[in-house]
Protein backbone atom coordinates (compact mmCIF):
# COMPACT_ATOMS: atom_id res chain seq x y z
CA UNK A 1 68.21 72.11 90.85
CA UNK A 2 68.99 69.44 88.12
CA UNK A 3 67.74 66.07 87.98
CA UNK A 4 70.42 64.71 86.37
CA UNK A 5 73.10 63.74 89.21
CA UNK A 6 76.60 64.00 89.11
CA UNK A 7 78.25 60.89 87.46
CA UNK A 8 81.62 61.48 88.72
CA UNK A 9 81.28 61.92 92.59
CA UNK A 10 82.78 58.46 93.34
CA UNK A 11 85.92 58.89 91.24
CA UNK A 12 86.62 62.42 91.47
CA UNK A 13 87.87 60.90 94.85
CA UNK A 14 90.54 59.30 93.13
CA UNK A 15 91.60 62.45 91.04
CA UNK A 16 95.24 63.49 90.98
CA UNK A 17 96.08 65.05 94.03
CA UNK A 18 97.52 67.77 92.46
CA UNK A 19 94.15 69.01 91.55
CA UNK A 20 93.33 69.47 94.86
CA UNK A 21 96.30 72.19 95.32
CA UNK A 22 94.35 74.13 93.49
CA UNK A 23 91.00 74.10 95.64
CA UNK A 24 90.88 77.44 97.78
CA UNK A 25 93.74 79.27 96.33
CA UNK A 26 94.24 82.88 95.65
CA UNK A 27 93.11 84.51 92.11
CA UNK A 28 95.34 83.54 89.86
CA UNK A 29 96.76 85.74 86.77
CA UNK A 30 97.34 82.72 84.94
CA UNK A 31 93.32 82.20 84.86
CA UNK A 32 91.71 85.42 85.45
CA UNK A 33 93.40 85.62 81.62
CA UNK A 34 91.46 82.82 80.24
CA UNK A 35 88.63 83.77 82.36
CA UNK A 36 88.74 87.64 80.29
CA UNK A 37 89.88 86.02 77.01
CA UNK A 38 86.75 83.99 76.88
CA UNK A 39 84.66 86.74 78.21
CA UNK A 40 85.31 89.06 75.25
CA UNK A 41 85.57 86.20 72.55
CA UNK A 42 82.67 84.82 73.33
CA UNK A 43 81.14 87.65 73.93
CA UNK A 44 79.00 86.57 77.00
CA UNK A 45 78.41 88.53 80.62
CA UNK A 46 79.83 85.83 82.43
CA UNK A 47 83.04 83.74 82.25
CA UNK A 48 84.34 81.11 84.71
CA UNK A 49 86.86 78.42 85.17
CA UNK A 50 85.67 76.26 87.96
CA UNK A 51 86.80 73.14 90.20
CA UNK A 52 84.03 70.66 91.77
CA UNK A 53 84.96 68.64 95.09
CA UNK A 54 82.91 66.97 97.67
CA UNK A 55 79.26 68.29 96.57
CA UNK A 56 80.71 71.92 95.73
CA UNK A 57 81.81 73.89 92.42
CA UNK A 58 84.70 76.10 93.87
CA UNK A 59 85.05 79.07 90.79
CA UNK A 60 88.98 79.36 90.26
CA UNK A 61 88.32 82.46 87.94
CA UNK A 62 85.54 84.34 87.72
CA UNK A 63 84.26 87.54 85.55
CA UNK A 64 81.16 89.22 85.88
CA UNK A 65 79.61 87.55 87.99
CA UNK A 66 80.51 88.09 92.10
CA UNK A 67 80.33 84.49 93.37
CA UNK A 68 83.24 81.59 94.88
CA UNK A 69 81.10 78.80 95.87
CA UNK A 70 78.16 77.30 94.67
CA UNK A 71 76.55 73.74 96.06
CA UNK A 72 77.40 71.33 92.81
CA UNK A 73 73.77 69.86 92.33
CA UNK A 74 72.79 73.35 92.48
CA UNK A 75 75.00 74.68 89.09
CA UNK A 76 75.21 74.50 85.64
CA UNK A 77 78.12 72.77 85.32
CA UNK A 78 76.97 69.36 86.75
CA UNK A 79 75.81 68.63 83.48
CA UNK A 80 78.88 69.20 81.92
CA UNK A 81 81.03 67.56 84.81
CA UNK A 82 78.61 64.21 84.04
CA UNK A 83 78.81 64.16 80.19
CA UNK A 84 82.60 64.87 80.27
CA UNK A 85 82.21 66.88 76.96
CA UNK A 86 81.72 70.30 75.28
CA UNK A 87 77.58 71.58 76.77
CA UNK A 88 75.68 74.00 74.98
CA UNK A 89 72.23 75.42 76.12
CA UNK A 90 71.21 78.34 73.44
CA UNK A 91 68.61 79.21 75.75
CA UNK A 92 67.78 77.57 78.98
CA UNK A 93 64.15 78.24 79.27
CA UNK A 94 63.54 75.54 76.50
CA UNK A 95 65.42 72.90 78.28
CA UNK A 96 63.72 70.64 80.38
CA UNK A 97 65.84 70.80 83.06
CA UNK A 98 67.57 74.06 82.93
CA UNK A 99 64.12 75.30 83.16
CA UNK A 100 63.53 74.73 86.63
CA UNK A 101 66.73 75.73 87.61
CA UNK A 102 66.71 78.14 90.52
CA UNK A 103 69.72 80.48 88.47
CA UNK A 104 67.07 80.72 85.53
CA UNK A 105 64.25 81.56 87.58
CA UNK A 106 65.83 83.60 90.25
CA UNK A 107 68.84 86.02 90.13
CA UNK A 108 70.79 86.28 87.94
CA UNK A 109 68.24 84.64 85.16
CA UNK A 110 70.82 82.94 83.29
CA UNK A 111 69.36 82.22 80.17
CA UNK A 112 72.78 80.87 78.18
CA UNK A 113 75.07 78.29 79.06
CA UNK A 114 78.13 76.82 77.35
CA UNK A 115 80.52 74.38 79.59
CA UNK A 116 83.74 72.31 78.55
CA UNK A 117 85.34 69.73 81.21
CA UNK A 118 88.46 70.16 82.54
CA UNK A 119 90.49 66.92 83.27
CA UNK A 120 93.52 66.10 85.68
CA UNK A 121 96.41 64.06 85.16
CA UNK A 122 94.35 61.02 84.84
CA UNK A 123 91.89 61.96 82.48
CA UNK A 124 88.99 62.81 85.21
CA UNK A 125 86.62 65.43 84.70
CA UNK A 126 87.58 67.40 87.71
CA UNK A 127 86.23 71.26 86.49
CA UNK A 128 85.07 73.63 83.28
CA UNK A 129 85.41 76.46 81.63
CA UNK A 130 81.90 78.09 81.79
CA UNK A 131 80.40 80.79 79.74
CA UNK A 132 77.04 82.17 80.88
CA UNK A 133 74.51 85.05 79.18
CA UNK A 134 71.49 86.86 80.34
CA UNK A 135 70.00 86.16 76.85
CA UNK A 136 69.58 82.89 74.13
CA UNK A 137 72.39 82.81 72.31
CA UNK A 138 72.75 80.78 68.85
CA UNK A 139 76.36 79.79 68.64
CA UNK A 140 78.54 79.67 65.79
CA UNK A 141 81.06 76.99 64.89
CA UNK A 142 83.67 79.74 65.29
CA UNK A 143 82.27 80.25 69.25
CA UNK A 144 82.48 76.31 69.82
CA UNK A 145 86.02 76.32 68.53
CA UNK A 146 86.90 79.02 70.60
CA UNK A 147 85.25 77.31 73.68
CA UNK A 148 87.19 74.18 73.30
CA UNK A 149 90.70 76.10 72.48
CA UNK A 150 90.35 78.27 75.74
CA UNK A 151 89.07 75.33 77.77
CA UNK A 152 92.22 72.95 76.16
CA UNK A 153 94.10 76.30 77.76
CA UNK A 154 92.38 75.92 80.87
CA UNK A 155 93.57 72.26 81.40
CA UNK A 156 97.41 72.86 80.86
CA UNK A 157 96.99 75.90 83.05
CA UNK A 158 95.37 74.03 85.58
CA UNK A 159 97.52 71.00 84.67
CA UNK A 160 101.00 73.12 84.99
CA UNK A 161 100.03 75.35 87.94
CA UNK A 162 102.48 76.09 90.62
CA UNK A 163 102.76 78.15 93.56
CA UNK A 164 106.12 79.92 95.01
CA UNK A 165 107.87 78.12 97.26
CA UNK A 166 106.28 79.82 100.35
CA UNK A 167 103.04 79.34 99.54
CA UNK A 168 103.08 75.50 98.27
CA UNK A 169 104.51 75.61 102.07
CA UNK A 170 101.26 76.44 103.34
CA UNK A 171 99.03 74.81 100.54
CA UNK A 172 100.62 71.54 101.12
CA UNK A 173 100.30 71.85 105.25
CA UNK A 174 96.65 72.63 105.27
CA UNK A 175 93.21 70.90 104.33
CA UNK A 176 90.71 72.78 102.52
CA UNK A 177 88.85 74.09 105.58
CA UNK A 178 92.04 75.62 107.25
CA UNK A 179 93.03 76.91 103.67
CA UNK A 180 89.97 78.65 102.90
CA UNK A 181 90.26 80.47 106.48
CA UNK A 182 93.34 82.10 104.81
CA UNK A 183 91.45 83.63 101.73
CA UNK A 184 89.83 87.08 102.23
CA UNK A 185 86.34 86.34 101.27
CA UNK A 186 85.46 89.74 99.47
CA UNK A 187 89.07 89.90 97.22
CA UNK A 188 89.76 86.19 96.82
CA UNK A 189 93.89 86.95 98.02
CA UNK A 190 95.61 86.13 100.69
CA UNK A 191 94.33 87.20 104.12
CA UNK A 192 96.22 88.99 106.65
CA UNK A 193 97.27 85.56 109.15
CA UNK A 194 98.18 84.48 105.70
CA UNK A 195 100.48 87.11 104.63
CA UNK A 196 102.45 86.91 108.03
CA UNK A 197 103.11 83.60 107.60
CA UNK A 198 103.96 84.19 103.89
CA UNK A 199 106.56 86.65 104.57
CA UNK A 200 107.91 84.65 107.76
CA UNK A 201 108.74 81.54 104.85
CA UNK A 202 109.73 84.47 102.32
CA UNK A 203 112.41 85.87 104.59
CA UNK A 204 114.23 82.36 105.17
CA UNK A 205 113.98 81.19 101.46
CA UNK A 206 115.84 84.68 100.74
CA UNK A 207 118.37 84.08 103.63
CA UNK A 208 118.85 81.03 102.60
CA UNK A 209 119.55 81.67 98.86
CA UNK A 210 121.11 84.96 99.65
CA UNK A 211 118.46 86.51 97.03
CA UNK A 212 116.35 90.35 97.16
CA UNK A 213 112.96 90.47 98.81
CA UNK A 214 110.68 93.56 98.76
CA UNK A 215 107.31 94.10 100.70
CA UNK A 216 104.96 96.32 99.22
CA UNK A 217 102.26 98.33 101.33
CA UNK A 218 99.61 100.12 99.46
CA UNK A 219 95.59 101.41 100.20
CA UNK A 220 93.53 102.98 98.52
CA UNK A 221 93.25 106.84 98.28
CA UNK A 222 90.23 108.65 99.13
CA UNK A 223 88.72 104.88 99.88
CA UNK A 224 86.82 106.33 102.94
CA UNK A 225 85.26 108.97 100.49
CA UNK A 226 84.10 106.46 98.47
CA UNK A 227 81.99 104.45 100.83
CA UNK A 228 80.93 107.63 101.95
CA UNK A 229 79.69 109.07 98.98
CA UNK A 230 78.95 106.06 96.46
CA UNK A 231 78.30 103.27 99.14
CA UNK A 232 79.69 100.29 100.90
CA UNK A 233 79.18 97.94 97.37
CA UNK A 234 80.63 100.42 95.57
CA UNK A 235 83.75 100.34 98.05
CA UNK A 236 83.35 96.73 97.56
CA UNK A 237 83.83 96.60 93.93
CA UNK A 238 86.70 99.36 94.13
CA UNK A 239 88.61 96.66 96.38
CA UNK A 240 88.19 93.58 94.26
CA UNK A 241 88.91 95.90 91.59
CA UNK A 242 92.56 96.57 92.88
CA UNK A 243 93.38 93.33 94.08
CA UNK A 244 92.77 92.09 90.50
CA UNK A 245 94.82 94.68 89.04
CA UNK A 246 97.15 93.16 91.09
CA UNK A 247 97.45 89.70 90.58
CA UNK A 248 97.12 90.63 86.74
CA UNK A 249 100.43 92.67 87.49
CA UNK A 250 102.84 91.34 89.65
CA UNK A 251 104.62 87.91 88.26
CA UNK A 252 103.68 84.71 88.59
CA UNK A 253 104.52 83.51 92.38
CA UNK A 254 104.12 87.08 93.97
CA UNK A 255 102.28 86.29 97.21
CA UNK A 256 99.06 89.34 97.01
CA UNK A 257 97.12 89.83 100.59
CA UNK A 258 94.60 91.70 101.62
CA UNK A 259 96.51 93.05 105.16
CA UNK A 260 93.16 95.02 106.69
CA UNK A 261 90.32 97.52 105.38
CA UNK A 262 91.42 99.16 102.18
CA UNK A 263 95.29 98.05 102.76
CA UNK A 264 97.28 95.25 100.67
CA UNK A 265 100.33 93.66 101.04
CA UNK A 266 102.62 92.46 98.60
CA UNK A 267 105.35 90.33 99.15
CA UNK A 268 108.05 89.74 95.76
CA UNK A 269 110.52 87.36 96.42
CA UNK A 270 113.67 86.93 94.31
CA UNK A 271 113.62 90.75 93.34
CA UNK A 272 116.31 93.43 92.19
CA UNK A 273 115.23 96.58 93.25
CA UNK A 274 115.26 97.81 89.60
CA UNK A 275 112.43 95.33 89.21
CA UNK A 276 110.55 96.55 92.18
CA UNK A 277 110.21 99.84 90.49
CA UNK A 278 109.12 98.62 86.89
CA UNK A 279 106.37 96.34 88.87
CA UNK A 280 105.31 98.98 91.53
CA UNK A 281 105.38 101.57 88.65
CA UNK A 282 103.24 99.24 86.11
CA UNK A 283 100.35 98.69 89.30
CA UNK A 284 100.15 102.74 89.51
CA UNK A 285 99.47 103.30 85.29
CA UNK A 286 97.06 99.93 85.24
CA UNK A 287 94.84 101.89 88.19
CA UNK A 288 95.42 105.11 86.57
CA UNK A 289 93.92 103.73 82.69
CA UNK A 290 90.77 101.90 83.29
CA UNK A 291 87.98 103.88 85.74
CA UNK A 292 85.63 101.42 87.48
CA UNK A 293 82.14 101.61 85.89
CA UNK A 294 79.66 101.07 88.66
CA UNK A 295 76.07 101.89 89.10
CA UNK A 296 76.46 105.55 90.77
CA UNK A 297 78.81 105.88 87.39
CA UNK A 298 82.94 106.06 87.21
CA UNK A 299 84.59 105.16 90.11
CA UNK A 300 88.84 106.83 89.70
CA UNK A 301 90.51 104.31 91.64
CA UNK A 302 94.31 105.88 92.49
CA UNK A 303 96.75 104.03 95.00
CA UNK A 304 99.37 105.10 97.27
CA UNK A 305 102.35 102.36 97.77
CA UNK A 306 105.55 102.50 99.81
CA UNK A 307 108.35 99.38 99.80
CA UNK A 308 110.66 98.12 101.72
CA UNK A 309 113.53 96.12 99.70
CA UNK A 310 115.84 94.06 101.24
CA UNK A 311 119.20 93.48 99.28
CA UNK A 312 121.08 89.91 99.18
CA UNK A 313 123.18 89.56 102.09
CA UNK A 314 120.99 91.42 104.65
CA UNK A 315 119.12 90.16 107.55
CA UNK A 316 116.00 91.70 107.95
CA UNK A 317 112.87 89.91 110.04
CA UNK A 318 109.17 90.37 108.51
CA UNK A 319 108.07 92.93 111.25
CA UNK A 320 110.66 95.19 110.14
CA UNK A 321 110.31 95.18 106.58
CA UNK A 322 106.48 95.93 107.40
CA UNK A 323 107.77 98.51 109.24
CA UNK A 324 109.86 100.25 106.77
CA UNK A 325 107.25 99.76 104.06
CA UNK A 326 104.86 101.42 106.02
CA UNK A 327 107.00 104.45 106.71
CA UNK A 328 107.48 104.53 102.60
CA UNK A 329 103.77 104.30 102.33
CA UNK A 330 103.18 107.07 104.80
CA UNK A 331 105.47 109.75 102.95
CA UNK A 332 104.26 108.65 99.83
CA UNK A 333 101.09 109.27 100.91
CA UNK A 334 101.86 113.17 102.67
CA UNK A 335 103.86 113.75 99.20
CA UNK A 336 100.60 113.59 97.30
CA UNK A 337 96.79 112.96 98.47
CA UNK A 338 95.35 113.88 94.88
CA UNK A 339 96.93 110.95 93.12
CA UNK A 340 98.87 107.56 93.20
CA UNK A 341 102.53 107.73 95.14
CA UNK A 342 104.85 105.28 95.71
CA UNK A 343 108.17 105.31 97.70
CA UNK A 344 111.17 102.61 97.97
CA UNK A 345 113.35 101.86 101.18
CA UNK A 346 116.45 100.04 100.59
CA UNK A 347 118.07 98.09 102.88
């Protein structure tokens, strides 16, 4: 634990409240970006974007490393959140401090660390952009420029953020506590009592605008196989892995849940069905390109998805567009049972 406490405590009280839309919120395409970008520029095992509130550092974005939460005095990033400027540790077994910490001496043995603030509206250090190594590092000028672009990246991200309509809805009615009930803890989407309500707002916003919704079932084939054969953390990393792809892959706004075991929801307001297809179509090649590496070696991750579109003008409740989807899933699923399907009910 660091010696050094956190400066800002007091006024991060008085930080924009804005900020605080963002605490316990869904991955995010906008950051998991950043959160890759810096991960191969920088060329580190670890890269994070993350948010500190009330004695915690929430992580926003993570990559390579599976954690959401850590107690603040207990992170890296205190020192960075109390300086308010760009930190570098080349190797943190030569700094006093870092030293002792319990992520240098115990898992994962951090022994780099490179943090730049993020601010709010008001010019308080509310989060960072975080880069963390297994080994010393000597960092370049060209590495510190790149931190401080990506973290500069970070802020207007964070800055500029903004949910769809139904889920500012049910941001903006909850405090953190009820909100973080609504995240599944293993994907970091939307849970299932999440998604219902999602799609109950969806459906009136699209009544009332007379605009195109779709709901989009899909699991993961073979997913039972896998936890057979490879093991529950493998099955583990196979469903973060697709509720990554995604977030990375449906726009900005999409509503992604976790709906129960290896099945997702996806709920795409404002949609032609045209649209549907490209997006539906996109989530099928993104599985089919990149096999997930994991200890017992490749992982082929394939997906089955069925959707239920509902065209401007019709009324359709949630329940039934669930319904339909599921029936889409289901023949896509008897059509093939060696690869990704997908099938689309109009209504």
């Amino acid at each position: 634990m660091l010696e050094r406490p956190f400066a800002n405590t007091e006024t991060l009280r008085l930080a924009d409240l804005h900020s605080l839309a963002i605490f316990y919120t869904p991955l995010d395409a906008r950051f998991d970006r950043l959160t890759r970008l810096a991960q191969k520029a920088l060329g580190v095992q670890v890269a994070a974007i993350a948010l500190a509130h009330q004695g915690k550092l929430w992580f926003k974005s993570v990559q390579g490393w599976n954690i959401h939460e850590l107690e603040l005095s207990a992170s890296f990033c205190a020192r960075t959140l109390a300086r308010g400027d760009l930190t570098i540790v080349e190797d943190t077994r030569l700094d006093a401090e870092f030293a002792r910490h319990q992520l240098v001496q115990g898992a994962p043995h951090f022994r780099f660390y490179a943090g730049f603030p993020i601010r709010d509206r008001g010019g308080i250090v509310v989060g960072t952009l975080a880069a963390y190594d297994l080994s010393p590092r000597q960092v370049s000028p060209a590495d510190v420029q790149a931190l401080r672009d990506l973290g500069d990246l970070a802020q207007r991200e964070f800055l500029t953020a903004e949910l769809c309509d139904a889920q500012a809805q049910i941001i903006g009615k909850l405090d953190l506590a009820r909100r973080s009930a609504m995240i599944d803890a293993l994907t970091r989407v939307w849970n299932r009592r999440a998604a219902e309500d999602l799609l109950a707002l969806a459906v009136e916003q699209a009544e009332r605008e007379d605009t195109g919704l779709a709901v989009c079932m899909l699991d993961v084939d073979r997913f039972k196989e896998i936890n057979d054969t490879a093991g529950h953390q493998v099955g583990d990393q196979v469903l973060r892995r697709v509720a990554a792809t995604l977030v990375s892959n449906v726009r900005d706004g999409d509503s992604v849940c976790r709906y129960g075991g290896d099945e997702f929801l996806v709920i795409l307001q404002r949609i032609s069905r045209e649209e549907v297809e490209r997006i539906t179509g996109r989530i099928r090649q993104r599985m089919a390109e990149f096999p997930l590496r994991t200890k017992s070696g490749q992982v082929m991750v394939g997906i089955s998805a069925g959707t239920a579109w509902r065209a401007p003008g019709r009324h359709m409740s949630g329940e039934s567009l669930i319904e339909l989807a599921d029936q889409a899933l289901y023949r896509a699923k008897q059509a093939s049972r060696s690869g990704s399907r997908s099938g689309i009910t109009a209504s």
